[in-house]
N, C-alpha and C. Protein backbone atom coordinates (compact mmCIF):
# COMPACT_ATOMS: atom_id res chain seq x y z
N UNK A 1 12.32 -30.43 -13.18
CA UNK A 1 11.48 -29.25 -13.05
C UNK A 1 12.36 -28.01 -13.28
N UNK A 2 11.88 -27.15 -13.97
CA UNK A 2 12.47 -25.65 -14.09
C UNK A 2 13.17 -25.20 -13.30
N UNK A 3 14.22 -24.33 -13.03
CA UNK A 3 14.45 -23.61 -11.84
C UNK A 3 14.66 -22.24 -12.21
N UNK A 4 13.98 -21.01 -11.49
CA UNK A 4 13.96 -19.46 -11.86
C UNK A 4 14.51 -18.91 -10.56
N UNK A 5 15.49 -17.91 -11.23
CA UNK A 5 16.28 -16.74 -10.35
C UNK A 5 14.91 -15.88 -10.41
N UNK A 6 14.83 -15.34 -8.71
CA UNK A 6 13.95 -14.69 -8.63
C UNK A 6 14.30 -13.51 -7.52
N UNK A 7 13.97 -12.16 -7.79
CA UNK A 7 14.08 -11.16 -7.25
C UNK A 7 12.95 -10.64 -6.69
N UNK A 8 12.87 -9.97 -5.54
CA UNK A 8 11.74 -9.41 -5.07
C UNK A 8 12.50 -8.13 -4.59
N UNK A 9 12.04 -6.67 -4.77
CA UNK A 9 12.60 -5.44 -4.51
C UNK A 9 11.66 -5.11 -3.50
N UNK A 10 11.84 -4.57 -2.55
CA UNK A 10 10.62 -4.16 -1.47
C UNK A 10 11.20 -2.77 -0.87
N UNK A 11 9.84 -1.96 -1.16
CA UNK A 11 10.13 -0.41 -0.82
C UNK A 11 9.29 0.28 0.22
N UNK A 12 9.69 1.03 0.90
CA UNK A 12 8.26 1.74 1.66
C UNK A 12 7.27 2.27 1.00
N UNK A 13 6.11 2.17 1.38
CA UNK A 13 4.73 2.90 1.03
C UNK A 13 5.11 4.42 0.75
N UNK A 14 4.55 5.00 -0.49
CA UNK A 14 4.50 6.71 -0.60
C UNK A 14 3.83 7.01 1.12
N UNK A 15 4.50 8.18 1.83
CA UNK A 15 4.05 8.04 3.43
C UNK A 15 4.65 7.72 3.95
N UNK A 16 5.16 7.14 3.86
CA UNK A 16 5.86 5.84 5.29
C UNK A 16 7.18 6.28 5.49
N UNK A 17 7.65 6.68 6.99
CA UNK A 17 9.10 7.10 7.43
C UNK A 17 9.90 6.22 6.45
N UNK A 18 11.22 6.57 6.20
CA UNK A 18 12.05 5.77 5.83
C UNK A 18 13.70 6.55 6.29
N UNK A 19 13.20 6.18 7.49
CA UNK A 19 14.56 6.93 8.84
C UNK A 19 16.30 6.56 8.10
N UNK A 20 15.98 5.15 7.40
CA UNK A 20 17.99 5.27 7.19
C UNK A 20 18.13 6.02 5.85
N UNK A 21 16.90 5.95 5.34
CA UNK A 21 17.14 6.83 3.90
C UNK A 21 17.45 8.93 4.12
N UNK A 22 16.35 8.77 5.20
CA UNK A 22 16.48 10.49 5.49
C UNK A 22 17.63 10.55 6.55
N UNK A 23 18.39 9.92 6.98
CA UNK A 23 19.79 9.78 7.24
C UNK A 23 21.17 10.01 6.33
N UNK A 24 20.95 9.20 5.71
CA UNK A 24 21.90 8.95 4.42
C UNK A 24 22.13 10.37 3.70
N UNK A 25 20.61 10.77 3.07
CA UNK A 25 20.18 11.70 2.41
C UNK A 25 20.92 13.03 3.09
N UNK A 26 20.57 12.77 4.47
CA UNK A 26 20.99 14.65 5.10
C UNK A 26 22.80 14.35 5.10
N UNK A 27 23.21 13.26 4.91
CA UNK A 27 24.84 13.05 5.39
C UNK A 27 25.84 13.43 3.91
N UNK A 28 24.84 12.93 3.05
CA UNK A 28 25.38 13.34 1.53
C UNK A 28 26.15 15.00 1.66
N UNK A 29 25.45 15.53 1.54
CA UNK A 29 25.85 17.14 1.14
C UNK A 29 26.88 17.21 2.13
N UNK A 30 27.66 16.87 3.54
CA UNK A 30 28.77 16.93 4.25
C UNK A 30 29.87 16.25 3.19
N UNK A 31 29.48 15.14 2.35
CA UNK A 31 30.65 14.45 1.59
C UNK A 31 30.74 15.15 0.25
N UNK A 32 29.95 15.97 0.13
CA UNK A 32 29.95 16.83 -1.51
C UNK A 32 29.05 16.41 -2.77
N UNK A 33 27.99 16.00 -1.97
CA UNK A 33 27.08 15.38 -2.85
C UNK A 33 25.55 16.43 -2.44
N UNK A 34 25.49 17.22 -2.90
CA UNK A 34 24.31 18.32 -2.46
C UNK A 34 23.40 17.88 -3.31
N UNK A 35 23.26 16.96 -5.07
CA UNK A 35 22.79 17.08 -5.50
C UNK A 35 21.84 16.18 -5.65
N UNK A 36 21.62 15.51 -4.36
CA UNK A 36 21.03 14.23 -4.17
C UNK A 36 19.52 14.55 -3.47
N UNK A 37 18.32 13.82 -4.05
CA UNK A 37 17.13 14.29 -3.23
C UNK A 37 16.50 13.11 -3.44
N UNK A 38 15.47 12.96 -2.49
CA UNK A 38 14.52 11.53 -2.79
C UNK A 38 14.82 10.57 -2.35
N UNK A 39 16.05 10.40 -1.59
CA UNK A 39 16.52 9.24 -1.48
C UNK A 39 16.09 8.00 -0.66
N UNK A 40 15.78 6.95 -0.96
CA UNK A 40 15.09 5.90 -0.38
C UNK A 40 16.29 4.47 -0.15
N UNK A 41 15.95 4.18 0.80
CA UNK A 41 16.22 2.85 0.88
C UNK A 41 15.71 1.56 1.24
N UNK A 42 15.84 0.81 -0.36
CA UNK A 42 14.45 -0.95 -0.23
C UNK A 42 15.79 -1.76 0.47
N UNK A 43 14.82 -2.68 0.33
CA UNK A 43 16.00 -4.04 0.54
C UNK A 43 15.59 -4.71 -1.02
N UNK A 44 16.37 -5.68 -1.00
CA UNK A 44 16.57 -6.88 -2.34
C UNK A 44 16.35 -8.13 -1.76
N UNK A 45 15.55 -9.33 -2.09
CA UNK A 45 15.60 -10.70 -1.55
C UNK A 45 15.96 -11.39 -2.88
N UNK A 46 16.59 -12.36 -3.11
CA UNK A 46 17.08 -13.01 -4.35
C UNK A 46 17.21 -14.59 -3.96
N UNK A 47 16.42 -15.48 -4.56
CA UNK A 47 16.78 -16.97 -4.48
C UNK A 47 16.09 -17.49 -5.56
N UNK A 48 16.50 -19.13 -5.47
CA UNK A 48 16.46 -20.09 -6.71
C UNK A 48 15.13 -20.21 -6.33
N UNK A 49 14.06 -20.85 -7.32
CA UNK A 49 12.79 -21.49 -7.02
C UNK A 49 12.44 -22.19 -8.02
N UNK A 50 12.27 -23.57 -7.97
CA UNK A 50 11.80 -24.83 -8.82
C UNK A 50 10.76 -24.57 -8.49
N UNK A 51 9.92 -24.82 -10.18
CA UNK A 51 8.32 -24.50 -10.73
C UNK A 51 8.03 -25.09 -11.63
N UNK A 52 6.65 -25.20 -12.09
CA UNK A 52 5.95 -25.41 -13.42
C UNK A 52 6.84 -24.93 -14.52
N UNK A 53 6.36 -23.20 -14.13
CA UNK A 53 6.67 -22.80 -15.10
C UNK A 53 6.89 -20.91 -14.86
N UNK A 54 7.19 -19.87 -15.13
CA UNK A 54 7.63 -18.96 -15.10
C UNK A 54 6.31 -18.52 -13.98
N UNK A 55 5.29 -18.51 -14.68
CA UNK A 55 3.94 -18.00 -13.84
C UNK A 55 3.42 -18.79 -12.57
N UNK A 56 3.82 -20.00 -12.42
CA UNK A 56 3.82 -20.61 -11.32
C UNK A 56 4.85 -20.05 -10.40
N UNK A 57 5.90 -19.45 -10.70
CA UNK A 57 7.13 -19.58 -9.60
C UNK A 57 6.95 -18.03 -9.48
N UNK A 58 6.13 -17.36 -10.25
CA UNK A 58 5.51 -15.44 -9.78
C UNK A 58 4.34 -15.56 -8.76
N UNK A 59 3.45 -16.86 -9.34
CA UNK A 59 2.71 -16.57 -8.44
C UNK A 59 2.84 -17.53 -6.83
N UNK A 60 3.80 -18.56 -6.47
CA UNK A 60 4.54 -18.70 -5.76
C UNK A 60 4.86 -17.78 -4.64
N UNK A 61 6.00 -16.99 -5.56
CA UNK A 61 6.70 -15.95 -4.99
C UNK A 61 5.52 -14.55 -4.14
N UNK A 62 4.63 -14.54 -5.14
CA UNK A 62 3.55 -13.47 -4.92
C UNK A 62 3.60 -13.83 -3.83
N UNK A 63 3.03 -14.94 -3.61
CA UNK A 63 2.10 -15.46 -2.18
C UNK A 63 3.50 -15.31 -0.69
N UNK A 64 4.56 -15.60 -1.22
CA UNK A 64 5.56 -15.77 0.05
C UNK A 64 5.39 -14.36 -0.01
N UNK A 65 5.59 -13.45 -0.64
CA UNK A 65 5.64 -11.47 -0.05
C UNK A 65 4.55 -11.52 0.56
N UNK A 66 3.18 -11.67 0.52
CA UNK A 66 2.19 -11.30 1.10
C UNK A 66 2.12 -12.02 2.21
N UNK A 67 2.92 -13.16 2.50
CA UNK A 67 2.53 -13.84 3.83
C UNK A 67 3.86 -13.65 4.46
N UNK A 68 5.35 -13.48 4.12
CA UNK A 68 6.04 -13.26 5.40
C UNK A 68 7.08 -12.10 4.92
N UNK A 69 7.33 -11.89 3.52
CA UNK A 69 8.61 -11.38 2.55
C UNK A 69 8.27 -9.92 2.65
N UNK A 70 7.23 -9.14 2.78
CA UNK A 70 6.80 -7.71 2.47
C UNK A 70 5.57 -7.46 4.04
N UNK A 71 5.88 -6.39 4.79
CA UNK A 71 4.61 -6.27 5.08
C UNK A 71 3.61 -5.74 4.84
N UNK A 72 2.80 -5.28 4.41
CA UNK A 72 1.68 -4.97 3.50
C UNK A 72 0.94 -4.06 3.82
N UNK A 73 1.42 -3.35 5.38
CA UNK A 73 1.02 -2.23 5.74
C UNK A 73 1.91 -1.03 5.35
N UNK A 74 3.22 -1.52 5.31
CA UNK A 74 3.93 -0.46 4.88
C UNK A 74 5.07 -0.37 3.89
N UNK A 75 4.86 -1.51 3.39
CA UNK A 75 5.59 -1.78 2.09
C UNK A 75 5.08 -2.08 0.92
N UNK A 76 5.75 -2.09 -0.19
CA UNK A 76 5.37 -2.64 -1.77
C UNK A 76 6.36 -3.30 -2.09
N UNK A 77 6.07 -4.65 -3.21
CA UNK A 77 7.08 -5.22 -3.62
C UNK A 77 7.14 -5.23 -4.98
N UNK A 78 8.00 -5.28 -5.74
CA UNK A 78 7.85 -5.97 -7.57
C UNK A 78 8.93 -7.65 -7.30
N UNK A 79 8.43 -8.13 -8.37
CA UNK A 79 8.86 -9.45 -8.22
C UNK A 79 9.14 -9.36 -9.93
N UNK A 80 10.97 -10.07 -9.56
CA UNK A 80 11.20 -10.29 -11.80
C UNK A 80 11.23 -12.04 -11.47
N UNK A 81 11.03 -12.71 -12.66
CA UNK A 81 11.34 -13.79 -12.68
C UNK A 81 12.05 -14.27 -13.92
N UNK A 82 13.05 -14.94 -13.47
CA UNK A 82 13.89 -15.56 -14.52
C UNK A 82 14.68 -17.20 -14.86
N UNK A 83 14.28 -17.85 -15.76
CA UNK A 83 14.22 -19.08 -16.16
C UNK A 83 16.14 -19.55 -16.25
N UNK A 84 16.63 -20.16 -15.07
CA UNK A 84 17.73 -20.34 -15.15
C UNK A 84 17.87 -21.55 -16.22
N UNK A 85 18.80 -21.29 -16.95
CA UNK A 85 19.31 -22.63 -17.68
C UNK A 85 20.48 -23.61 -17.93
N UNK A 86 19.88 -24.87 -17.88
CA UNK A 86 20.76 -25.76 -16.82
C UNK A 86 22.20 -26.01 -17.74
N UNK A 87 22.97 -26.05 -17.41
CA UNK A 87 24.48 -26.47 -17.96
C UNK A 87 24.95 -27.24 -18.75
């Protein structure tokens, strides 16, 4: 069976506090970085997943963010998928 490197990026909702980012953000300009704005911080989840096929192991993956990987009140995720090839 296939196996795909798979990434899921997960960010806060437009809205939604994002306390270590507006941390970070106000600490910049003390280190000489004034020119920094917007700043957010996601997390990254990354693992192997044996599938059908590329669209099986997205929509897989879909289903694990919506049930434990993302919470869905205050996050968004994108998901890449990629077809590892074997040696």
């Amino acid at each position: 069976m296939p196996r795909f490197a798979i990434q899921v990026d997960i960010v806060h909702l437009p809205g939604v506090a994002d306390p270590a980012g507006a941390t970070v953000e106000r600490a910049l300009p003390s280190l000489g970085y004034g020119n920094v704005t917007d700043l957010k911080i996601a997390k990254t989840i990354r693992f192997t997943l044996e599938a059908a096929d590329a669209t099986a192991a997205e929509a897989q993956t879909v289903e694990m963010c919506k049930r434990i990987l993302a919470n869905p009140v205050i996050e968004d995720y994108s998901v890449a998928v990629r077809e590892l090839i074997a040696p």
